[in-house]
PDB file of N, CA and C in Angstrom:
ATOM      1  N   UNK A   1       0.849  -1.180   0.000  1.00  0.00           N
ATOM      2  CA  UNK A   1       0.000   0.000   0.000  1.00  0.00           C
ATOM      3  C   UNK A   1       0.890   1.238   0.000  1.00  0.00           C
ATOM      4  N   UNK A   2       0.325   1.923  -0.598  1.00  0.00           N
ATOM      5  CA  UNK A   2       1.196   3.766  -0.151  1.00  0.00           C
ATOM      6  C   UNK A   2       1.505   3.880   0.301  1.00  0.00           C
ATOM      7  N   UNK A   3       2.485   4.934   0.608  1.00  0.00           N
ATOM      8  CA  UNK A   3       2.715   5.339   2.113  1.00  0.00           C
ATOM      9  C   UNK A   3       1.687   6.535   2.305  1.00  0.00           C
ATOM     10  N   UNK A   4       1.314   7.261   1.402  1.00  0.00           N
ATOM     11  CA  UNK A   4       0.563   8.501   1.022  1.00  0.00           C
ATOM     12  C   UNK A   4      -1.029   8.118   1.245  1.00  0.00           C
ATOM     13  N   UNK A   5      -1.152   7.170   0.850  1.00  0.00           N
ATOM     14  CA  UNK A   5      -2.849   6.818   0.897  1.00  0.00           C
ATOM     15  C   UNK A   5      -3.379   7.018   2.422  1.00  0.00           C
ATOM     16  N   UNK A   6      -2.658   6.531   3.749  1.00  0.00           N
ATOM     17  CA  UNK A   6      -3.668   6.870   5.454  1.00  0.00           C
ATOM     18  C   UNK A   6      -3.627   8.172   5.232  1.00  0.00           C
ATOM     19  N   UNK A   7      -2.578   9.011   4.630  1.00  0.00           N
ATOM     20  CA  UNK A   7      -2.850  10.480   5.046  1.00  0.00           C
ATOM     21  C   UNK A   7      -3.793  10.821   4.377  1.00  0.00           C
ATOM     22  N   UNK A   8      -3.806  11.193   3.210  1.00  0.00           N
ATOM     23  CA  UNK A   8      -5.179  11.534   2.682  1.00  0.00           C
ATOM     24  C   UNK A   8      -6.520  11.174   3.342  1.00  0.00           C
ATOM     25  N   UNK A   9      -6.335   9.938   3.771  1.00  0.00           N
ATOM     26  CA  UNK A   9      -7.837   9.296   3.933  1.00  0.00           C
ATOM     27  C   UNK A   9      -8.110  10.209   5.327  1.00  0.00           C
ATOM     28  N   UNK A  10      -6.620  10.397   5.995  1.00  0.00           N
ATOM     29  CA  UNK A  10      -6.601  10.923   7.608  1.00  0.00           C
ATOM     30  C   UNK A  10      -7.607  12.227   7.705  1.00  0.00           C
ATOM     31  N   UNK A  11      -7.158  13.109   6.174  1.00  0.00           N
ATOM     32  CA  UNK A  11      -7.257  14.333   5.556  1.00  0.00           C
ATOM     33  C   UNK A  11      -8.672  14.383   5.373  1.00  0.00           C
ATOM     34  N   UNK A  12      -9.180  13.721   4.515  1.00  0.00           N
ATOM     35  CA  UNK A  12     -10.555  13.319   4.305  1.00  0.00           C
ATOM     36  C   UNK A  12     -11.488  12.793   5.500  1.00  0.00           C
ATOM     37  N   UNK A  13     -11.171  12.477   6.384  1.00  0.00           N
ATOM     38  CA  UNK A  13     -11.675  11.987   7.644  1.00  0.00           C
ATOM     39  C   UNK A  13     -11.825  13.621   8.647  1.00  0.00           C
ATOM     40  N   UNK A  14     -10.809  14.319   8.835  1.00  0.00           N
ATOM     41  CA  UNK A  14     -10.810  15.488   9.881  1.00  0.00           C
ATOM     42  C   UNK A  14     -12.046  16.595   8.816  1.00  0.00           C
ATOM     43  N   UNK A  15     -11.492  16.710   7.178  1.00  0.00           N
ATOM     44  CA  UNK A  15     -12.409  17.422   6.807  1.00  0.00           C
ATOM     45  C   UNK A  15     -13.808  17.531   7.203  1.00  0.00           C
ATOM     46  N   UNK A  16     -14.379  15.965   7.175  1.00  0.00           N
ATOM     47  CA  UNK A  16     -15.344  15.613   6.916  1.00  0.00           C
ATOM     48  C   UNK A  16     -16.189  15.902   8.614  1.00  0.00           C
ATOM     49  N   UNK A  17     -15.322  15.781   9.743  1.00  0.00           N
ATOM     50  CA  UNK A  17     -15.571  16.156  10.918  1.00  0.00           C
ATOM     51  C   UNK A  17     -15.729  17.809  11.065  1.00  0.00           C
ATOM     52  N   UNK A  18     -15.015  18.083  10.668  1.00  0.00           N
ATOM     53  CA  UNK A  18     -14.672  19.551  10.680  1.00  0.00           C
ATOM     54  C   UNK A  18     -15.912  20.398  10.280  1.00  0.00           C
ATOM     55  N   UNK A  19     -16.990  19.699   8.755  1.00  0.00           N
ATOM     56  CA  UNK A  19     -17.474  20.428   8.488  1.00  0.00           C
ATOM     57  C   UNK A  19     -19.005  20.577   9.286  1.00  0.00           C
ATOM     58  N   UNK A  20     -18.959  19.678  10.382  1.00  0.00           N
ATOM     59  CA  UNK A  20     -19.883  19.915  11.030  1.00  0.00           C
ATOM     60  C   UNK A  20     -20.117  21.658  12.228  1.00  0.00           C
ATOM     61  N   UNK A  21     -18.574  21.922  11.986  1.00  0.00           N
ATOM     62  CA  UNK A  21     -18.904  23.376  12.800  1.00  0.00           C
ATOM     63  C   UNK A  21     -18.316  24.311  12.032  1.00  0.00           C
ATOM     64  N   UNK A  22     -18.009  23.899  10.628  1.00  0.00           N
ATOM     65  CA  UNK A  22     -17.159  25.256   9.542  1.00  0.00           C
ATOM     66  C   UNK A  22     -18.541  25.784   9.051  1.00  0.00           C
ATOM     67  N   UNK A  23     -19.211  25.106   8.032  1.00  0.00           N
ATOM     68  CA  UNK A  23     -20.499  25.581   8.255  1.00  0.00           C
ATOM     69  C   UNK A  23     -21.077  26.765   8.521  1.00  0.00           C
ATOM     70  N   UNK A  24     -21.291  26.533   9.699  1.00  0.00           N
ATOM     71  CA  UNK A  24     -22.177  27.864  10.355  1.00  0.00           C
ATOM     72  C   UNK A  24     -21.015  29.304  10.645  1.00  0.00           C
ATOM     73  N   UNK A  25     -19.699  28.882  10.889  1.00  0.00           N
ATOM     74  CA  UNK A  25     -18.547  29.594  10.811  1.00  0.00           C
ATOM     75  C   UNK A  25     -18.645  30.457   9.588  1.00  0.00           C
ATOM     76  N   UNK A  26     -18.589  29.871   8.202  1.00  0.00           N
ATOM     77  CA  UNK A  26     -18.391  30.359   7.158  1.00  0.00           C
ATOM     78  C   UNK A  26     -19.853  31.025   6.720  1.00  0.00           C
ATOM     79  N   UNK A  27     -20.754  30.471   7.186  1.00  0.00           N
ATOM     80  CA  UNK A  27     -22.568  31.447   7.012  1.00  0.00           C
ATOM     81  C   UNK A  27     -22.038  32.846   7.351  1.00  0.00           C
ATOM     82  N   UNK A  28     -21.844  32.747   8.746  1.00  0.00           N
ATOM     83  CA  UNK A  28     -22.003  33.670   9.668  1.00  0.00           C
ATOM     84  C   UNK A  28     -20.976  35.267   9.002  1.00  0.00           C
ATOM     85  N   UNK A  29     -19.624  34.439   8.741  1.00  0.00           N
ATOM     86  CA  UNK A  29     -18.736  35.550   7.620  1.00  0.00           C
ATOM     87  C   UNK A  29     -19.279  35.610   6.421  1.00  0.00           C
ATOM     88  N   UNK A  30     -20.031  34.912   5.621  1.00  0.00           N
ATOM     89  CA  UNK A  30     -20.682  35.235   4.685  1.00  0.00           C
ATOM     90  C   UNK A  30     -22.033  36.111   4.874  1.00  0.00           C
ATOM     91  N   UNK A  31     -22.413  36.070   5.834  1.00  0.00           N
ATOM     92  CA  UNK A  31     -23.614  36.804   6.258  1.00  0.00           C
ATOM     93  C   UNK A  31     -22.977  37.969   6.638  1.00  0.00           C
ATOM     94  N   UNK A  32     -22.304  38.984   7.709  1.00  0.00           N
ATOM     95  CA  UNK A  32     -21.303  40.334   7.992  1.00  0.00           C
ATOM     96  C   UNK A  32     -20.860  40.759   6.773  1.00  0.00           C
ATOM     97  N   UNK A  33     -20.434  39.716   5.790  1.00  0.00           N
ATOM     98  CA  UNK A  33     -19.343  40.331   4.799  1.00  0.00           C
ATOM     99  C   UNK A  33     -20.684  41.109   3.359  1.00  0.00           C
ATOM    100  N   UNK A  34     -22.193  40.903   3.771  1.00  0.00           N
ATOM    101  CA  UNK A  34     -22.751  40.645   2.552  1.00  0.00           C
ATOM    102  C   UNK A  34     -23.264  41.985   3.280  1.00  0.00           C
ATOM    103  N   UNK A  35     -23.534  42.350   4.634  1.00  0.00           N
ATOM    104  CA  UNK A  35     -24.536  43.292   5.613  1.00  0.00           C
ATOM    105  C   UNK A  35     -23.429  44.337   5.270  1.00  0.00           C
ATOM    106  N   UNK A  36     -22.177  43.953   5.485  1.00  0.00           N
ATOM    107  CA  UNK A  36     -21.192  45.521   5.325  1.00  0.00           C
ATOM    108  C   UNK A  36     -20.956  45.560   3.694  1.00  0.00           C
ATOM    109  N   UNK A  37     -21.130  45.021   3.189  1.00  0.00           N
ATOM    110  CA  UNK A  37     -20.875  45.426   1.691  1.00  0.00           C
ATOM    111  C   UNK A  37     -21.858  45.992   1.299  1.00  0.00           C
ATOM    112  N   UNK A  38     -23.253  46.003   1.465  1.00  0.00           N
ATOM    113  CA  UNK A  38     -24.122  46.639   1.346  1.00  0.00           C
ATOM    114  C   UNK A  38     -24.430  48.168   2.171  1.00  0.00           C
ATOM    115  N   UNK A  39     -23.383  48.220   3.505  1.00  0.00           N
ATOM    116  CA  UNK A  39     -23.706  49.907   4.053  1.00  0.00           C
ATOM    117  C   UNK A  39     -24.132  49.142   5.022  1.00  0.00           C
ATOM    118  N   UNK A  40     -24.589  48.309   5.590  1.00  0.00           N
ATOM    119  CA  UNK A  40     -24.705  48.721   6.896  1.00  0.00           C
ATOM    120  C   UNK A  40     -24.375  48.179   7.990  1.00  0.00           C
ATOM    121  N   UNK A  41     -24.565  47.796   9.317  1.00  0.00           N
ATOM    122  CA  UNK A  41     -23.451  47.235  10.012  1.00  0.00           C
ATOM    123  C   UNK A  41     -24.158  46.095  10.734  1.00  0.00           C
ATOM    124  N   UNK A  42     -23.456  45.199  11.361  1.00  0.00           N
ATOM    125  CA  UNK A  42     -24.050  43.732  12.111  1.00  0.00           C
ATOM    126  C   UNK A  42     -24.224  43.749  13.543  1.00  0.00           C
ATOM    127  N   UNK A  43     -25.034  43.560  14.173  1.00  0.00           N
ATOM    128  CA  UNK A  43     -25.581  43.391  15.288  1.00  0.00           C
ATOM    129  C   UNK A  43     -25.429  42.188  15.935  1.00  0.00           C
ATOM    130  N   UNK A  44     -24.109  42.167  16.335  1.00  0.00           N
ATOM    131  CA  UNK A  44     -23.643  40.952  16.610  1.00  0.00           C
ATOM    132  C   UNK A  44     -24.026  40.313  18.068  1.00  0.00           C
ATOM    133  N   UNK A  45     -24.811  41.061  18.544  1.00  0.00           N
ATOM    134  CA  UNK A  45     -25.819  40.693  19.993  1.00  0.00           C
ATOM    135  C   UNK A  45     -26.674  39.608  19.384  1.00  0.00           C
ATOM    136  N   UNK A  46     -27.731  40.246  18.698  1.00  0.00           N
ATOM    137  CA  UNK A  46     -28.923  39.348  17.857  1.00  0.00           C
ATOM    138  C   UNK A  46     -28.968  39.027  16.368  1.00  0.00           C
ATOM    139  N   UNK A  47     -27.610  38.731  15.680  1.00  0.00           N
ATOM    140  CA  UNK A  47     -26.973  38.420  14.543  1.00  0.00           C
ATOM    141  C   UNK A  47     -28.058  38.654  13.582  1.00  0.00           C
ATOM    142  N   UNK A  48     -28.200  40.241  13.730  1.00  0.00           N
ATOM    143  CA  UNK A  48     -28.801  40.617  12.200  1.00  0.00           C
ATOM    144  C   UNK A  48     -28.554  41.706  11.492  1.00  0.00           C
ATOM    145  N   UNK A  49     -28.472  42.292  11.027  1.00  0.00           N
ATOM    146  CA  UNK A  49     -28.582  43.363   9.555  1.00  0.00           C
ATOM    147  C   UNK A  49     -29.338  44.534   9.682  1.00  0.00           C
ATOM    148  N   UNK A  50     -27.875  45.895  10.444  1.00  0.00           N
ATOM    149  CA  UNK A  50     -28.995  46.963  10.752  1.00  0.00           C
ATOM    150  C   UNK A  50     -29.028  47.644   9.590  1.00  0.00           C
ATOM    151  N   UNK A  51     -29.356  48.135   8.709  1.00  0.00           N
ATOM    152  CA  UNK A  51     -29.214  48.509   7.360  1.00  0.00           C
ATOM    153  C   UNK A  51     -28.759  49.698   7.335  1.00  0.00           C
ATOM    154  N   UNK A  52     -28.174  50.393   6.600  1.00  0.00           N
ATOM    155  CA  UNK A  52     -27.351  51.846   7.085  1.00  0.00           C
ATOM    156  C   UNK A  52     -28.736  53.276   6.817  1.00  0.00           C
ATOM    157  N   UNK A  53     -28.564  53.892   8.217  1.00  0.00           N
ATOM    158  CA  UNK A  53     -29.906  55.048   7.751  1.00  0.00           C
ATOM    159  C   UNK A  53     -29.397  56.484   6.975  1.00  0.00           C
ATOM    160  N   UNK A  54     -30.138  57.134   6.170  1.00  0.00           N
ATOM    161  CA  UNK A  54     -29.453  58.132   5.801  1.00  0.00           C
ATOM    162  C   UNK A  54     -29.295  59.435   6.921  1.00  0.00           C
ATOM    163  N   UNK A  55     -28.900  59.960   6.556  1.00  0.00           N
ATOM    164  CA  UNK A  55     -28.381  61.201   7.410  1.00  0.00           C
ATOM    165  C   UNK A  55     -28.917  62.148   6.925  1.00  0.00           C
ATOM    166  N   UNK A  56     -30.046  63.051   8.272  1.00  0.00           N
ATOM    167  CA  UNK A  56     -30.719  63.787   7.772  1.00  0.00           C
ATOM    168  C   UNK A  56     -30.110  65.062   8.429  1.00  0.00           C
ATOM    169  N   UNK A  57     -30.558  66.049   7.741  1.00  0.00           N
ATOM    170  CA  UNK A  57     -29.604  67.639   8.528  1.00  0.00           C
ATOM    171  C   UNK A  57     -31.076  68.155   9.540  1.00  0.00           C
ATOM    172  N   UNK A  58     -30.759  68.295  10.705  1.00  0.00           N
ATOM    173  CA  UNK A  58     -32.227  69.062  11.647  1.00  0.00           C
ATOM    174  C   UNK A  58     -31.888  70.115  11.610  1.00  0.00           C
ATOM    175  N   UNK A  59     -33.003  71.227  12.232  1.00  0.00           N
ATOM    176  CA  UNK A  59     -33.011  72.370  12.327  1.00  0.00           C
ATOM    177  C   UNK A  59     -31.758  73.039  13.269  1.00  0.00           C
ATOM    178  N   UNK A  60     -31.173  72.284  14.178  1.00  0.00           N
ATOM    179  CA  UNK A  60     -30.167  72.903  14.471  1.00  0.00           C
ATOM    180  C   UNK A  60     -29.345  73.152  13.843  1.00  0.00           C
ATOM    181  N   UNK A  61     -28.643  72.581  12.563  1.00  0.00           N
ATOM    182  CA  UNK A  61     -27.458  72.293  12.003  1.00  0.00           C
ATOM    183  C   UNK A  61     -27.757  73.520  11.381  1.00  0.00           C
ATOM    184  N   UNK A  62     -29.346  73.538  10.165  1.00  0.00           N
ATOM    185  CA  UNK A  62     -29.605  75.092   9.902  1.00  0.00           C
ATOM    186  C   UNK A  62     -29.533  76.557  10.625  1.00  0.00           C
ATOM    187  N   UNK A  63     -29.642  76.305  11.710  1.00  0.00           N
ATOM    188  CA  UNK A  63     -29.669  77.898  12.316  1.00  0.00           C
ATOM    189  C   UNK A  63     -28.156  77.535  12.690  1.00  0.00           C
ATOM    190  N   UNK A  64     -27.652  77.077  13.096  1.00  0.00           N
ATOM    191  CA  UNK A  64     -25.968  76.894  13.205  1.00  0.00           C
ATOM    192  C   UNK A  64     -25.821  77.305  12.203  1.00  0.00           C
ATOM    193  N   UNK A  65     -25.756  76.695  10.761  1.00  0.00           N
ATOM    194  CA  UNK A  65     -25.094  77.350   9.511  1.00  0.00           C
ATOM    195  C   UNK A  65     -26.014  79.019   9.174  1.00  0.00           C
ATOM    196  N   UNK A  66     -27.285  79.346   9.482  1.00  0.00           N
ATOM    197  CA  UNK A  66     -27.363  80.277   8.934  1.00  0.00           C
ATOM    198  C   UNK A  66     -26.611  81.360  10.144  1.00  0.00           C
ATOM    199  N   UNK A  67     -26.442  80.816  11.835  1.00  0.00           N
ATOM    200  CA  UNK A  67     -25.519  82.087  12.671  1.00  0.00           C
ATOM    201  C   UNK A  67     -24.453  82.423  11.970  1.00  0.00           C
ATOM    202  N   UNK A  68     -23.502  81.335  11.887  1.00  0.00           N
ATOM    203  CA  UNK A  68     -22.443  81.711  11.301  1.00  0.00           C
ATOM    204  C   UNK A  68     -22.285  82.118  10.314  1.00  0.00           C
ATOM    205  N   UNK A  69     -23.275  82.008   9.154  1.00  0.00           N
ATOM    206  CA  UNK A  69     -23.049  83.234   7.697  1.00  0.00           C
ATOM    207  C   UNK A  69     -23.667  84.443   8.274  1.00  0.00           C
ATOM    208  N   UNK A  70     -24.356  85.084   8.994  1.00  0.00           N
ATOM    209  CA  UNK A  70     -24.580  86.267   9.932  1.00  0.00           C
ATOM    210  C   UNK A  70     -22.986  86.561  10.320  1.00  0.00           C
ATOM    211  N   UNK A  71     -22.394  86.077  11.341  1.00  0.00           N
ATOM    212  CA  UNK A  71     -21.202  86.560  11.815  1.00  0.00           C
ATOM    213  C   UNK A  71     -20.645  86.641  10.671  1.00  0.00           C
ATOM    214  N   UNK A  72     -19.925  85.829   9.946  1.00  0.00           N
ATOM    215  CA  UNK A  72     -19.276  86.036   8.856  1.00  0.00           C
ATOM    216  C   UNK A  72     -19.603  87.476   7.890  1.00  0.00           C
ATOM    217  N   UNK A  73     -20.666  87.598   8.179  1.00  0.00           N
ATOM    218  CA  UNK A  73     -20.782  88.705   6.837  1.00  0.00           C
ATOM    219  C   UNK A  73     -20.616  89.974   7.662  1.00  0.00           C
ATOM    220  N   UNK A  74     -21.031  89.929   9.334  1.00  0.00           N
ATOM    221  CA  UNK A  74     -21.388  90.818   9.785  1.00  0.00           C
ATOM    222  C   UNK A  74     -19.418  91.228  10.058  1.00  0.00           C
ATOM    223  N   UNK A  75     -18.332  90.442  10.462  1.00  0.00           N
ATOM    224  CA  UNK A  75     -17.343  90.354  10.492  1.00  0.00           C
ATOM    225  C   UNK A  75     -16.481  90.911   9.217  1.00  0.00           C
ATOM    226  N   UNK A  76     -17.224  90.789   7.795  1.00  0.00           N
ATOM    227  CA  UNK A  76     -16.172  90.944   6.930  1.00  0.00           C
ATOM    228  C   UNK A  76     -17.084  91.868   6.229  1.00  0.00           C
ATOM    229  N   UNK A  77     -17.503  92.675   6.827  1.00  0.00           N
ATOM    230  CA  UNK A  77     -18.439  93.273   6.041  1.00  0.00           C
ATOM    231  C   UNK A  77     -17.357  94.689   6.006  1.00  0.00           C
ATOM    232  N   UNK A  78     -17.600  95.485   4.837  1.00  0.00           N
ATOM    233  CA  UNK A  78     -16.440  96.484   4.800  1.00  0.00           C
ATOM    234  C   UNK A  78     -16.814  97.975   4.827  1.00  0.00           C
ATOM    235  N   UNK A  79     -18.098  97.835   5.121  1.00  0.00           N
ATOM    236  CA  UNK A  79     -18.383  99.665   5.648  1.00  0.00           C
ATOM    237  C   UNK A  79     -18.580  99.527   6.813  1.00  0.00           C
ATOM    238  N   UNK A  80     -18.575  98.527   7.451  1.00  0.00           N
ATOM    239  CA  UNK A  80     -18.606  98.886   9.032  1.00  0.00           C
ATOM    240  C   UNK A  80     -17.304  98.196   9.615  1.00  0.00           C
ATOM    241  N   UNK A  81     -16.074  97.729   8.836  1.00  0.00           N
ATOM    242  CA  UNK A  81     -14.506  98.274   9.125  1.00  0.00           C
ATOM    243  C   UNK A  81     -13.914  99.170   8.910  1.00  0.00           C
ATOM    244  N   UNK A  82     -14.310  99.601   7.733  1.00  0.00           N
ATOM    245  CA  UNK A  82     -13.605 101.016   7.098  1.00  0.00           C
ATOM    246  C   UNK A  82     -14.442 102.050   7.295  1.00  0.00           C
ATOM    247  N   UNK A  83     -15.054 102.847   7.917  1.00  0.00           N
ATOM    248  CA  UNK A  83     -15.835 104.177   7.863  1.00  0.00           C
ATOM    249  C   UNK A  83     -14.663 105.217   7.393  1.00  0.00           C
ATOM    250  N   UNK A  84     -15.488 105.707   6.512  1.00  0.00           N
ATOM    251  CA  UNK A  84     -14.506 107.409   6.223  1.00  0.00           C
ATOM    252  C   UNK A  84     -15.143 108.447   6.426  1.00  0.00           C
TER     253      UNK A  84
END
């Protein structure tokens, strides 16, 4: 007989054990890898798919941006730096 032939079979024997917990191993990275390729992120508490939300601007962000174009203009404004 071989000398090569127990190993293989050895090979074929651990695989074949093995795939009773690779399986769900390889779901589970196939499942994260499919949730982040798509945007959004995994909830790895209750292994599911939070989907990514868009980002909305609220009314603060507006009166924030409209104070500061007030200061800004009121700052670089050039008849009330320069009076003659």
């Amino acid at each position: 007989m071989n000398k090569g032939i127990p190993y293989l079979l050895a090979v074929l024997v651990a695989l074949t054990l093995s795939a009773g917990w690779a399986a769900p191993v390889l779901a589970l990275f196939e499942h994260a890898a499919s949730c982040l390729g798509n945007g959004g992120s995994l909830d790895l508490v209750r292994m599911r798919c939070v989907p990514a939300t868009p980002v909305t601007l609220g009314w603060s962000f507006w009166a924030t941006l409209a104070a500061t174009g007030l200061v800004v203009m009121a700052v670089t404004n050039r008849r009330g730096l320069h009076r003659r």
